[in-house]
N, C-alpha and C. Protein backbone atom coordinates (compact mmCIF):
# COMPACT_ATOMS: atom_id res chain seq x y z
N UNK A 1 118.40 133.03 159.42
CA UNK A 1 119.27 134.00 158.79
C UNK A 1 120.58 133.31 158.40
N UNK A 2 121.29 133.85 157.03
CA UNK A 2 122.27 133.04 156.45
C UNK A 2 123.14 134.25 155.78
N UNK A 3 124.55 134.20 156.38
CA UNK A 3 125.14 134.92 155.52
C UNK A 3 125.93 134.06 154.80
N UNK A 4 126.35 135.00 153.27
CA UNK A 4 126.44 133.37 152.44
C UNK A 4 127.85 134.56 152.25
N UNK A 5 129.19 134.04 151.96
CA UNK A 5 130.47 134.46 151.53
C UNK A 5 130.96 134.13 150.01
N UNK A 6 130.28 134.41 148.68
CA UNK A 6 130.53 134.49 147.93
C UNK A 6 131.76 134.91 147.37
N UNK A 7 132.27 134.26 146.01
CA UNK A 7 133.49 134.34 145.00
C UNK A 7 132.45 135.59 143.75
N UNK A 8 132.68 136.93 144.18
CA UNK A 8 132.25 137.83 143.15
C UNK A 8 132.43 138.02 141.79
N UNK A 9 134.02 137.03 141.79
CA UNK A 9 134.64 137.61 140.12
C UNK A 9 134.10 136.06 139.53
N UNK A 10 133.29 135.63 139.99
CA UNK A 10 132.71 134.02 139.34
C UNK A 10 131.14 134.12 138.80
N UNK A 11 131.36 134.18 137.45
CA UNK A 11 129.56 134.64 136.86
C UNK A 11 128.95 133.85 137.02
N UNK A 12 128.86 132.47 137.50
CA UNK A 12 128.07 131.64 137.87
C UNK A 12 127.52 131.17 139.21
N UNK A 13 128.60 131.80 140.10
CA UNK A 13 128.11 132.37 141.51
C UNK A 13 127.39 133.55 142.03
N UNK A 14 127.78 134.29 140.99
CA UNK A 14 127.10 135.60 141.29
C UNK A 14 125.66 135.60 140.67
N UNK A 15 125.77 134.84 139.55
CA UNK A 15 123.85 134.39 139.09
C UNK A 15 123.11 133.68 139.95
N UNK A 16 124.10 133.38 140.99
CA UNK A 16 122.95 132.17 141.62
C UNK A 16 123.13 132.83 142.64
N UNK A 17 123.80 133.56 143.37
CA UNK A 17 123.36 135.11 144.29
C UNK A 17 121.94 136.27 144.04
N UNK A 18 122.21 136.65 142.70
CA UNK A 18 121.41 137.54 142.38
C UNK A 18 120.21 136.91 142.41
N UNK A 19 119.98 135.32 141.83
CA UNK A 19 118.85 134.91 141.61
C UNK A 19 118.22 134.67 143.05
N UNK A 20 119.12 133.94 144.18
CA UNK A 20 118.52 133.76 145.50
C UNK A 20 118.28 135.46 146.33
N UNK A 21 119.21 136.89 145.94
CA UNK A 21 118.39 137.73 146.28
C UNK A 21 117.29 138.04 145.75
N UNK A 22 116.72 138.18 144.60
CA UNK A 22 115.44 137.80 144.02
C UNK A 22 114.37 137.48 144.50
N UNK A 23 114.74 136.25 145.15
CA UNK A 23 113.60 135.17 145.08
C UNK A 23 113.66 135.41 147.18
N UNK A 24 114.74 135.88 147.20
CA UNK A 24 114.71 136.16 149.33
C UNK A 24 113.62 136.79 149.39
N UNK A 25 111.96 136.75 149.32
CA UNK A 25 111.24 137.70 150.19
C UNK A 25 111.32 138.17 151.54
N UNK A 26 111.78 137.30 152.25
CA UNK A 26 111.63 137.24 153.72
C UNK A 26 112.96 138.15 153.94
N UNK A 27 113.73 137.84 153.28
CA UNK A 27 115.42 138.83 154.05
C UNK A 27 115.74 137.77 154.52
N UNK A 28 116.21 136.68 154.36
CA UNK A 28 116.90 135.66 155.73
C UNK A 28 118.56 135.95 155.02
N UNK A 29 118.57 136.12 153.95
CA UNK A 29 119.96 135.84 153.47
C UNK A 29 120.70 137.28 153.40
N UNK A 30 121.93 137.08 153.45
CA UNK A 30 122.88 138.22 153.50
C UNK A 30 123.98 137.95 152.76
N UNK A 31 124.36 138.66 151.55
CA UNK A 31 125.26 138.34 150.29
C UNK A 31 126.27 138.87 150.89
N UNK A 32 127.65 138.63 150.76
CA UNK A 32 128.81 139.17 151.09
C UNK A 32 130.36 138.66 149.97
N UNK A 33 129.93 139.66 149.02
CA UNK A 33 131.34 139.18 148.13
C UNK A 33 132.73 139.36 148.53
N UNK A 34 133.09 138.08 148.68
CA UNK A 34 134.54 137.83 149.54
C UNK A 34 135.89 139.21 149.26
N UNK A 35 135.53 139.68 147.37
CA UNK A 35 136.45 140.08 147.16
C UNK A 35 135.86 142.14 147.41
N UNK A 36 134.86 142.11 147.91
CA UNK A 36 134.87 143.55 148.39
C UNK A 36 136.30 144.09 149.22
N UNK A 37 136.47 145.33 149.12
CA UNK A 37 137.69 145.89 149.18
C UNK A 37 137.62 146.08 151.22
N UNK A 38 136.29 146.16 151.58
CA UNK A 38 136.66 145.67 153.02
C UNK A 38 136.44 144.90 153.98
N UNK A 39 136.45 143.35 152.95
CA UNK A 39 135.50 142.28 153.24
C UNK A 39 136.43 142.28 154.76
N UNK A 40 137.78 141.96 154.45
CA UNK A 40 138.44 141.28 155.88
C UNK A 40 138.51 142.25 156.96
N UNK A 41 138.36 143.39 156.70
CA UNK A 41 137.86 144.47 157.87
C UNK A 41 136.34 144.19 158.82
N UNK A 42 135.47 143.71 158.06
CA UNK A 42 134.17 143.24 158.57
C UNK A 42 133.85 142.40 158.71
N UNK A 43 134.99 141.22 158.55
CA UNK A 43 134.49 139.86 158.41
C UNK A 43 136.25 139.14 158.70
N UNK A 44 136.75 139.70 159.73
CA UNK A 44 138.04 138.80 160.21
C UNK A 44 138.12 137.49 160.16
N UNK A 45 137.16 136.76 160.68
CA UNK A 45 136.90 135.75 161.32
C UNK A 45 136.97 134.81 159.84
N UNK A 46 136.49 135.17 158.89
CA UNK A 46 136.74 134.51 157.63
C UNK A 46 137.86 134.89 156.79
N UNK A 47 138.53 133.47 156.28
CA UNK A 47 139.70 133.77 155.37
C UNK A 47 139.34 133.45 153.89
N UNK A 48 139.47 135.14 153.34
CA UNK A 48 139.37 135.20 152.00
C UNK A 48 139.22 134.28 150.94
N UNK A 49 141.08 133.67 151.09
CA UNK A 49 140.95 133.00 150.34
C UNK A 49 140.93 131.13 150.63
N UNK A 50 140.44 131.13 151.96
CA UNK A 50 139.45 129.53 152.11
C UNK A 50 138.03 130.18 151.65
N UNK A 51 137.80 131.19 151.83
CA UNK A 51 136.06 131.19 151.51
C UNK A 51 136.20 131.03 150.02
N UNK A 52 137.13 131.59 149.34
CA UNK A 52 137.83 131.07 147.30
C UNK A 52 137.74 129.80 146.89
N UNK A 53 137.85 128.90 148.18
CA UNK A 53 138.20 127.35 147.72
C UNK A 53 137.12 126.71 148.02
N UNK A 54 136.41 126.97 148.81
CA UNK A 54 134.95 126.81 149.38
C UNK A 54 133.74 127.30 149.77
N UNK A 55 132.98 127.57 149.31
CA UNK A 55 132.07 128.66 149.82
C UNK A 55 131.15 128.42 151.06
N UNK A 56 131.82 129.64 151.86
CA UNK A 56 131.23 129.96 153.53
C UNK A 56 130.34 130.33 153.28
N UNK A 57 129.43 130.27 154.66
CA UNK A 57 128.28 131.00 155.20
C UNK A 57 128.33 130.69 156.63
N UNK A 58 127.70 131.58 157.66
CA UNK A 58 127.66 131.95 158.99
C UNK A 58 125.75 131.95 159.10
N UNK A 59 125.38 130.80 160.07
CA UNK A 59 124.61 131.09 160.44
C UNK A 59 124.42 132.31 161.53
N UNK A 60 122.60 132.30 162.04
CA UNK A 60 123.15 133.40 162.91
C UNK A 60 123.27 133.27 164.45
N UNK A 61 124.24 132.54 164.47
CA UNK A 61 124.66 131.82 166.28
C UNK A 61 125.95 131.85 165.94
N UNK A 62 126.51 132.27 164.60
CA UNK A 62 127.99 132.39 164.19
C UNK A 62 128.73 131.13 163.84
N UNK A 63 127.67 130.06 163.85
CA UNK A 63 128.49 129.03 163.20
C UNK A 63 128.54 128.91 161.85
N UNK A 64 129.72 128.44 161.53
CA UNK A 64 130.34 128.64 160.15
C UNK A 64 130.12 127.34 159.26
N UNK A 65 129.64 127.01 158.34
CA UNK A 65 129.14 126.14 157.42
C UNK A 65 129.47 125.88 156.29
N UNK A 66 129.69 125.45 155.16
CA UNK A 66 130.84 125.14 153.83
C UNK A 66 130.11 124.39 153.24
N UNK A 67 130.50 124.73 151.80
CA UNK A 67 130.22 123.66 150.49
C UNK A 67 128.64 124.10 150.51
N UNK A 68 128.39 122.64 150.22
CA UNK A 68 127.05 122.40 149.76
C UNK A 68 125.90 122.73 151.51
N UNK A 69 126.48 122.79 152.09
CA UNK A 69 125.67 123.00 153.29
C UNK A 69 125.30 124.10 153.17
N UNK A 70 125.83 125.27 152.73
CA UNK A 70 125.53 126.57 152.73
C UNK A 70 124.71 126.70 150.87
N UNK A 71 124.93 125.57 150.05
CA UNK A 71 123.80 126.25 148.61
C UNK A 71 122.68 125.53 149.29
N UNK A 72 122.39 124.79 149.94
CA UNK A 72 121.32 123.31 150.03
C UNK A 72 120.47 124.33 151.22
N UNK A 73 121.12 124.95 152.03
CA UNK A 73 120.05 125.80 153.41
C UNK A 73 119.84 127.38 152.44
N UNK A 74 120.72 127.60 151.61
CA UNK A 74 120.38 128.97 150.74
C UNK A 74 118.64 128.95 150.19
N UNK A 75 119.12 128.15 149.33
CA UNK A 75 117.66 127.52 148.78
C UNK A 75 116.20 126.83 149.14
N UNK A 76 116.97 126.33 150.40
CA UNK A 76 115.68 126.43 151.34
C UNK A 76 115.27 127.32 152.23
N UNK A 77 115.93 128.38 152.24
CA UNK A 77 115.57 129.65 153.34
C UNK A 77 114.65 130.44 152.19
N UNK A 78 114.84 130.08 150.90
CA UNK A 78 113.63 131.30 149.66
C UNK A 78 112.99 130.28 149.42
N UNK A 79 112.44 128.72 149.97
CA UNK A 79 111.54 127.78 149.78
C UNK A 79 111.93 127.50 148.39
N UNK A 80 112.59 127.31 147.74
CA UNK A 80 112.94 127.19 146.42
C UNK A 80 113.72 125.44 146.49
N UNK A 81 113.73 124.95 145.06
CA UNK A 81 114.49 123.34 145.31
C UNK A 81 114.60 122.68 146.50
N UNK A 82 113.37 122.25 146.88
CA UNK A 82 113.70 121.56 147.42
C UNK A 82 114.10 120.28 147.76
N UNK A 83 114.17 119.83 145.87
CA UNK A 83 114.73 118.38 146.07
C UNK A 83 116.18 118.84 146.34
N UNK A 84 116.81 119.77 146.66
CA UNK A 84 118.43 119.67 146.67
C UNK A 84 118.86 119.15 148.41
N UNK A 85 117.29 118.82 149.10
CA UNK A 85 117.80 118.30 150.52
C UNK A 85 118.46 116.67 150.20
N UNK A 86 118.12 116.12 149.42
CA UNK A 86 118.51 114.79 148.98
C UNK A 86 119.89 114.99 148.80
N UNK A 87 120.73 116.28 148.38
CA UNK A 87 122.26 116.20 148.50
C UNK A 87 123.06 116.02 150.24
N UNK A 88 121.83 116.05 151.09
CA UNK A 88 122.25 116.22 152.34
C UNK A 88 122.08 114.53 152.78
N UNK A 89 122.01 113.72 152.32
CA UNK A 89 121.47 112.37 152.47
C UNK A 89 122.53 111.81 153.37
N UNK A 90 122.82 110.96 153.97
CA UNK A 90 124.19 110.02 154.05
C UNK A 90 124.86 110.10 153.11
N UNK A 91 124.59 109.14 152.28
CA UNK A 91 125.38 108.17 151.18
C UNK A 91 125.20 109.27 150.15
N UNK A 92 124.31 109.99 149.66
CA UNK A 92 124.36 110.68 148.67
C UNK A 92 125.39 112.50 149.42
N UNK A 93 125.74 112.68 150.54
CA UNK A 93 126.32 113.19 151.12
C UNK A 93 127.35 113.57 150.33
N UNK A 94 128.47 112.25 150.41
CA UNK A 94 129.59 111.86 150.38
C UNK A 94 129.74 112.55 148.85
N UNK A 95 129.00 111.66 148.14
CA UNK A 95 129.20 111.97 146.50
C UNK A 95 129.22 113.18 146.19
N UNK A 96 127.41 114.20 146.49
CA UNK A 96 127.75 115.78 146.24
C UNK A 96 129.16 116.70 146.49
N UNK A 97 129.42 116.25 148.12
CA UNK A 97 129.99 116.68 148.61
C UNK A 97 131.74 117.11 147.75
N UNK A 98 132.16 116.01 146.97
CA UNK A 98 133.40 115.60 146.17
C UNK A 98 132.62 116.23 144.74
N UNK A 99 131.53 116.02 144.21
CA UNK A 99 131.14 116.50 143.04
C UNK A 99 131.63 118.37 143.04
N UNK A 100 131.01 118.43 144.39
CA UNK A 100 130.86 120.20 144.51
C UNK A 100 132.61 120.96 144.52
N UNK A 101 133.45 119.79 145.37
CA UNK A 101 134.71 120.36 145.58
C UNK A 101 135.19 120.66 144.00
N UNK A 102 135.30 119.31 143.40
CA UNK A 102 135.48 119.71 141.92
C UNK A 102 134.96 120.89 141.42
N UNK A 103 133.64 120.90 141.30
CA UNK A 103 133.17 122.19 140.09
C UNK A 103 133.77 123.71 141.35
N UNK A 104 134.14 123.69 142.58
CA UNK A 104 134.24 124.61 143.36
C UNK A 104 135.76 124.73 142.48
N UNK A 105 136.74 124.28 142.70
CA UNK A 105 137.98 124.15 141.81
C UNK A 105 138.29 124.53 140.75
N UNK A 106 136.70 124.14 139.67
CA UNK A 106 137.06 124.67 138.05
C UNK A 106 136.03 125.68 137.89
N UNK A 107 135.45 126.36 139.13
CA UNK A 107 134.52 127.31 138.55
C UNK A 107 134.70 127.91 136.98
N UNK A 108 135.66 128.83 137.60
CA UNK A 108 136.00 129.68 136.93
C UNK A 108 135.81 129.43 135.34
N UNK A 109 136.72 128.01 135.21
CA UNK A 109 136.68 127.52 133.97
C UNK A 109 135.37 126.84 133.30
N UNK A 110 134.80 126.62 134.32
CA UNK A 110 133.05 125.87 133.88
C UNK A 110 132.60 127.42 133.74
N UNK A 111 132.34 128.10 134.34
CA UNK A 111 131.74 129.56 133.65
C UNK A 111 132.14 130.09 133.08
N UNK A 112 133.09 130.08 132.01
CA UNK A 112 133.52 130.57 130.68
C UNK A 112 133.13 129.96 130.17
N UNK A 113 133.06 128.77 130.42
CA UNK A 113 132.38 127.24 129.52
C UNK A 113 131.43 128.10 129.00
N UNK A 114 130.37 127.73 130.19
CA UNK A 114 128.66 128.05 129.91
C UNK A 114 128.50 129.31 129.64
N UNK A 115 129.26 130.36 130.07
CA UNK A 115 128.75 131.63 129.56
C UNK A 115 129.34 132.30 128.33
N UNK A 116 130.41 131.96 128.16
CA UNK A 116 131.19 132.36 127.00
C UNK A 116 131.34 133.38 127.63
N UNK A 117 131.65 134.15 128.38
CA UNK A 117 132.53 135.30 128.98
C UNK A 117 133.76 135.00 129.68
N UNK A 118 134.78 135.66 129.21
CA UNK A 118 136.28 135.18 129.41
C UNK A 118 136.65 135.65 130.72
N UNK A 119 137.54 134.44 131.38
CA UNK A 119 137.78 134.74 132.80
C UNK A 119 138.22 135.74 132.81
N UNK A 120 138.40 136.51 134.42
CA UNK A 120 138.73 137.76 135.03
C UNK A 120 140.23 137.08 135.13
N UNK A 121 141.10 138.26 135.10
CA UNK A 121 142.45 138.27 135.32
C UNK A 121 142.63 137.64 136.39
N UNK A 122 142.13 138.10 137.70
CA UNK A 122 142.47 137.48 139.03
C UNK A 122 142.30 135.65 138.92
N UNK A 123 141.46 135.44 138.25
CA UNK A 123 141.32 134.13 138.14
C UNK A 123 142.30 133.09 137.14
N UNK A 124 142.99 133.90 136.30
CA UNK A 124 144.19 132.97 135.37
C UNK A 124 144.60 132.51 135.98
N UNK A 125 145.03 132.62 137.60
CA UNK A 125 146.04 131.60 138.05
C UNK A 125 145.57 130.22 138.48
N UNK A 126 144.30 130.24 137.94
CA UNK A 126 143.69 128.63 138.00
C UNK A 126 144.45 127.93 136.74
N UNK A 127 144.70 128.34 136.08
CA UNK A 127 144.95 127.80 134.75
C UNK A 127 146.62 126.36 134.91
């Protein structure tokens, strides 16, 4: 079981939410968009806006997990990609790991890119 702490106002996170609820037959995963109105009422223990800069997930022993650790076990909990365990490598570790911080940084702006839908207000202050 995986709860994953999603960035809601990000269309390219939220496609790859919708698509892993989809494809969850089993139920292992549990979506939780950071910016629900009572995320920090139900979810203290996580800060908003570090889960903004990085994306959390909580296994279920309550340990807390980041980045690519939490898309790389997403995708293997719906048996799906599983070449993305090769981002978990040593040496290839390091690299994803800095690749992901980046695009985690310019979401916003890489999914206007690709989608041609114009950022959400809350998000201009990336700019």
């Amino acid at each position: 079981m995986l709860t994953i702490f999603y960035d809601g106002y990000c269309p390219l996170c939220t496609a790859e939410m919708n698509l892993l609820r989809d494809l969850d037959n089993q139920k292992k995963l549990i979506l939780e968009d950071i910016h629900a109105a009572d995320f920090s009422e139900r979810f203290p223990h996580i800060d908003p806006i570090q889960a903004d800069k990085i994306l959390h997930g909580q296994l279920q022993n309550g340990e807390v997990i980041k980045g690519l650790d939490v898309t790389c076990l997403a995708w293997k909990l719906v048996g799906k990609h599983k070449w993305m365990q090769v981002l978990r490598w040593p040496v290839i570790r390091l690299f994803a790991d800095l690749g992901y911080l980046f695009f985690a940084r310019y979401r916003h702006s890489i999914s206007s890119f690709v989608t041609g839908k114009p950022r959400c207000t809350s998000c201009q202050k990336e700019l």
